[in-house]
Protein backbone atom coordinates (compact mmCIF):
# COMPACT_ATOMS: atom_id res chain seq x y z
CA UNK A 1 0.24 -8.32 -7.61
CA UNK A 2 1.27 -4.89 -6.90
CA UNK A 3 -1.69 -2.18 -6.72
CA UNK A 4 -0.79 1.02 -6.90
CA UNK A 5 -2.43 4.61 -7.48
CA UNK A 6 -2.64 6.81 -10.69
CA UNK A 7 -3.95 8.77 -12.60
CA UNK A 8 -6.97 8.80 -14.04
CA UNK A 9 -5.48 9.79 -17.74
CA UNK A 10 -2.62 7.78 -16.93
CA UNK A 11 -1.92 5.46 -19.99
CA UNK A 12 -2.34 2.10 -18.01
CA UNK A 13 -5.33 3.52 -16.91
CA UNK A 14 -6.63 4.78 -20.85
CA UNK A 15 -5.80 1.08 -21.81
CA UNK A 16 -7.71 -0.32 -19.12
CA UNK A 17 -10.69 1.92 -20.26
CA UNK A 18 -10.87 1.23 -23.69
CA UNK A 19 -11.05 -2.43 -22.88
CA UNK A 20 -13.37 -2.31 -20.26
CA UNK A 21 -15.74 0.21 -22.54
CA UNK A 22 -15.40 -2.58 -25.51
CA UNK A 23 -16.43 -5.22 -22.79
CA UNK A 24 -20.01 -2.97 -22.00
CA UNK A 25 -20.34 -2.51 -25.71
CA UNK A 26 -20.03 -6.21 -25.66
CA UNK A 27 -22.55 -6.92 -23.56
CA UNK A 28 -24.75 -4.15 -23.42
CA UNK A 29 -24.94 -4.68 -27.20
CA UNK A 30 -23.55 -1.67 -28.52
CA UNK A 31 -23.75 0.83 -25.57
CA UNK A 32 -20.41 1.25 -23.43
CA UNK A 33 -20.51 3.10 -20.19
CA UNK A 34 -21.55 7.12 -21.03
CA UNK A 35 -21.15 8.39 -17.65
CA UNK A 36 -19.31 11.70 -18.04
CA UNK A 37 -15.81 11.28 -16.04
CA UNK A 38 -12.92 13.37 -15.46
CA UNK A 39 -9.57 13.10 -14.22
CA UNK A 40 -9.98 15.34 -11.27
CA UNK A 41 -13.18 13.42 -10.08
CA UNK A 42 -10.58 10.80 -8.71
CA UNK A 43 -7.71 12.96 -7.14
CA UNK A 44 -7.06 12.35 -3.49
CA UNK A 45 -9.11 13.38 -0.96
CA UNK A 46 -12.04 12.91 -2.68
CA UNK A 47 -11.36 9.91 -4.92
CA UNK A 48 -9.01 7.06 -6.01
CA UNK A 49 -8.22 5.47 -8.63
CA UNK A 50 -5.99 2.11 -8.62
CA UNK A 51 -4.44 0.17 -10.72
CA UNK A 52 -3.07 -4.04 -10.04
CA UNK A 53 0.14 -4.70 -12.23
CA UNK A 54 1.15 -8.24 -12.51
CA UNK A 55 4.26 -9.60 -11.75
CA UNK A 56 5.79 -8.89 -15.20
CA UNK A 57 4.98 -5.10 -14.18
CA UNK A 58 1.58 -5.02 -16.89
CA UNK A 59 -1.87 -3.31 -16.12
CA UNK A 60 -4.31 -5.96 -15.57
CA UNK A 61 -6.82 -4.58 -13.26
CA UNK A 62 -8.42 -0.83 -12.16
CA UNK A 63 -10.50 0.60 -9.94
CA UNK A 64 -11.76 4.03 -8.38
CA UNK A 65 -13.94 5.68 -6.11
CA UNK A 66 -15.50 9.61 -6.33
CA UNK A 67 -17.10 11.78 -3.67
CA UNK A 68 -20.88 12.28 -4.61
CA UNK A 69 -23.41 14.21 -2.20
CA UNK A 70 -26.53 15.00 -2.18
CA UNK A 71 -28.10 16.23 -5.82
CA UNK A 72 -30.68 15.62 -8.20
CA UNK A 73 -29.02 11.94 -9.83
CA UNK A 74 -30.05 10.18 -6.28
CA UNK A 75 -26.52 10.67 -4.05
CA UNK A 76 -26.56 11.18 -0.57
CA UNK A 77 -24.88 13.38 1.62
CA UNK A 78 -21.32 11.07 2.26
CA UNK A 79 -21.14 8.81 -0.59
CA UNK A 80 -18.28 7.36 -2.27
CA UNK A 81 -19.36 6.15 -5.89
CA UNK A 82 -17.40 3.05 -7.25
CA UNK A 83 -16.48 3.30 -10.67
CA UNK A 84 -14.38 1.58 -13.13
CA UNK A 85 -13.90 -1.84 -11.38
CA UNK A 86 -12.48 -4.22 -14.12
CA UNK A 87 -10.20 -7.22 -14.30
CA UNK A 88 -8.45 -8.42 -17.73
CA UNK A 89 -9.86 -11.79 -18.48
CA UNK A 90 -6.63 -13.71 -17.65
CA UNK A 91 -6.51 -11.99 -14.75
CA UNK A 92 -9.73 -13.14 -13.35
CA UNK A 93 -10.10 -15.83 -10.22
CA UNK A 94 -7.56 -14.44 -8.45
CA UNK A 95 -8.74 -12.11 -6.14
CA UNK A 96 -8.12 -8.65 -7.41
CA UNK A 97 -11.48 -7.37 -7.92
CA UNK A 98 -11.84 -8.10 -4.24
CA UNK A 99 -8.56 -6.44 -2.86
CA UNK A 100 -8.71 -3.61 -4.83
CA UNK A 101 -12.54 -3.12 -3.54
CA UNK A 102 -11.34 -3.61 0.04
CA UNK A 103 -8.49 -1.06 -0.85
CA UNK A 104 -11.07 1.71 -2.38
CA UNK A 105 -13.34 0.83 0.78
CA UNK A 106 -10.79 1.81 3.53
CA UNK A 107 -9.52 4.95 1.34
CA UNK A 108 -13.51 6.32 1.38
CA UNK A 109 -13.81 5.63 5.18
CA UNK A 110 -9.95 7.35 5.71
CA UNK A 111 -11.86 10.28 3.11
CA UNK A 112 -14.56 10.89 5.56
CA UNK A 113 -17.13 9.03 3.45
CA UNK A 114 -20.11 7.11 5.19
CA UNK A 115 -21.22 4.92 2.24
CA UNK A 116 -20.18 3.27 -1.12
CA UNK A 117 -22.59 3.40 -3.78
CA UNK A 118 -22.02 1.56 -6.85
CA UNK A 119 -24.47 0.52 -10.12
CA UNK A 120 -24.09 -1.86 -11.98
CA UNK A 121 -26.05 -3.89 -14.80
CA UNK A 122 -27.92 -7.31 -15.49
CA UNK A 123 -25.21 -8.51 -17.84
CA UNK A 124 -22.64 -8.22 -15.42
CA UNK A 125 -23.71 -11.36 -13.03
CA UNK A 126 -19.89 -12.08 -11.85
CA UNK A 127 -20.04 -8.15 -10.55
CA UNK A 128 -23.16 -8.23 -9.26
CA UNK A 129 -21.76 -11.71 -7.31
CA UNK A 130 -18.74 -9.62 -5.61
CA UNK A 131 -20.69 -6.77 -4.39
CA UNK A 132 -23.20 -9.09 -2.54
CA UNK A 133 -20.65 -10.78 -1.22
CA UNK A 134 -18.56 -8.21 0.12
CA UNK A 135 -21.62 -6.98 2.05
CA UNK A 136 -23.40 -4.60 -0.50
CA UNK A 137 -27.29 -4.50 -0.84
CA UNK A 138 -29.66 -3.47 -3.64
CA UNK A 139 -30.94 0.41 -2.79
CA UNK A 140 -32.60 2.78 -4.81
CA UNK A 141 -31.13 3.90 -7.94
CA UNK A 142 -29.02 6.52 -8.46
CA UNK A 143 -26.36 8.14 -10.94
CA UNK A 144 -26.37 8.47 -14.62
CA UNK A 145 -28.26 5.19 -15.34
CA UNK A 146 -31.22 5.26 -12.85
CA UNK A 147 -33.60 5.34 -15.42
CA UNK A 148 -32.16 2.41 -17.20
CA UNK A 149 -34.62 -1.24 -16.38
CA UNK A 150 -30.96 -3.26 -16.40
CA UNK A 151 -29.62 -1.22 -14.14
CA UNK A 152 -28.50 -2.33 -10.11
CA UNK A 153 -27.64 -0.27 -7.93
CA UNK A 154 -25.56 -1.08 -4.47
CA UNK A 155 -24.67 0.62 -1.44
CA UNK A 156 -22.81 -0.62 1.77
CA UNK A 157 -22.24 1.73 5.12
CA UNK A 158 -18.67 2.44 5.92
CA UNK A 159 -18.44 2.28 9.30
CA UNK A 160 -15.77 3.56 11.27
């Protein structure tokens, strides 16, 4: 697998997204994910967004991190917020959502960031799986769906 950054309008990336938004819908019966996004939110320094291509050179898996501080959705001071982790099906079981959450995780610390946030929701069990395994514990809720009862929210220190 080759992982490499783009774009956040970049058209691997706008295929990923509709398919991941049709998964939420999917699950979250009709709702996908409303949080307002844009481009810019994920340019280096203060964000990533990444993209696994499989051997055949196709998208297959995404994900991104975005400076948040301190403000009135629950942020602190120093946090990197995951968003957009997703894996095609096919793609799934191999490892990707992991190495590409590593990847995001060293690109915050390099960024200056002191934690990754992340939220999450009920129907999303294999997610909520990952994070606890790569070291992330339930905190308070924050962001656009804090209000939401299926909503979990994560948060692991990036140490130096």
């Amino acid at each position: 697998m080759n992982i490499q950054p783009r774009p956040y309008d970049h058209p691997d990336a706008v295929k990923l997204e509709e398919e991941v938004q049709q998964e939420y819908i999917e699950r979250y019966d009709g709702q996908g994910d409303t949080t307002p996004l844009d481009p810019t939110m994920f340019r280096p320094p203060g964000g990533l967004f990444l993209i696994a291509y499989d051997e055949r050179e196709r998208p297959v898996a995404t994900g991104a991190w975005r400076s948040q501080d301190e403000n009135g959705e629950g942020y602190a001071d120093g946090d990197a917020e995951i968003k957009r982790m997703y894996v095609r099906p096919e793609s799934r079981g191999l490892g990707l959502a992991r190495r590409i959450l590593a990847l995001l995780e060293d690109d915050a610390r390099a960024a200056g960031r002191r934690r990754m946030v992340l939220e999450t929701g009920t129907q999303q069990p294999e997610a909520i799986g990952l994070y606890l395994s790569c070291g992330y514990t339930p905190t308070e809720k924050f962001g656009h769906f804090r209000e939401y009862e299926d909503s979990r929210c994560f948060a692991k220190p990036l140490g130096r």
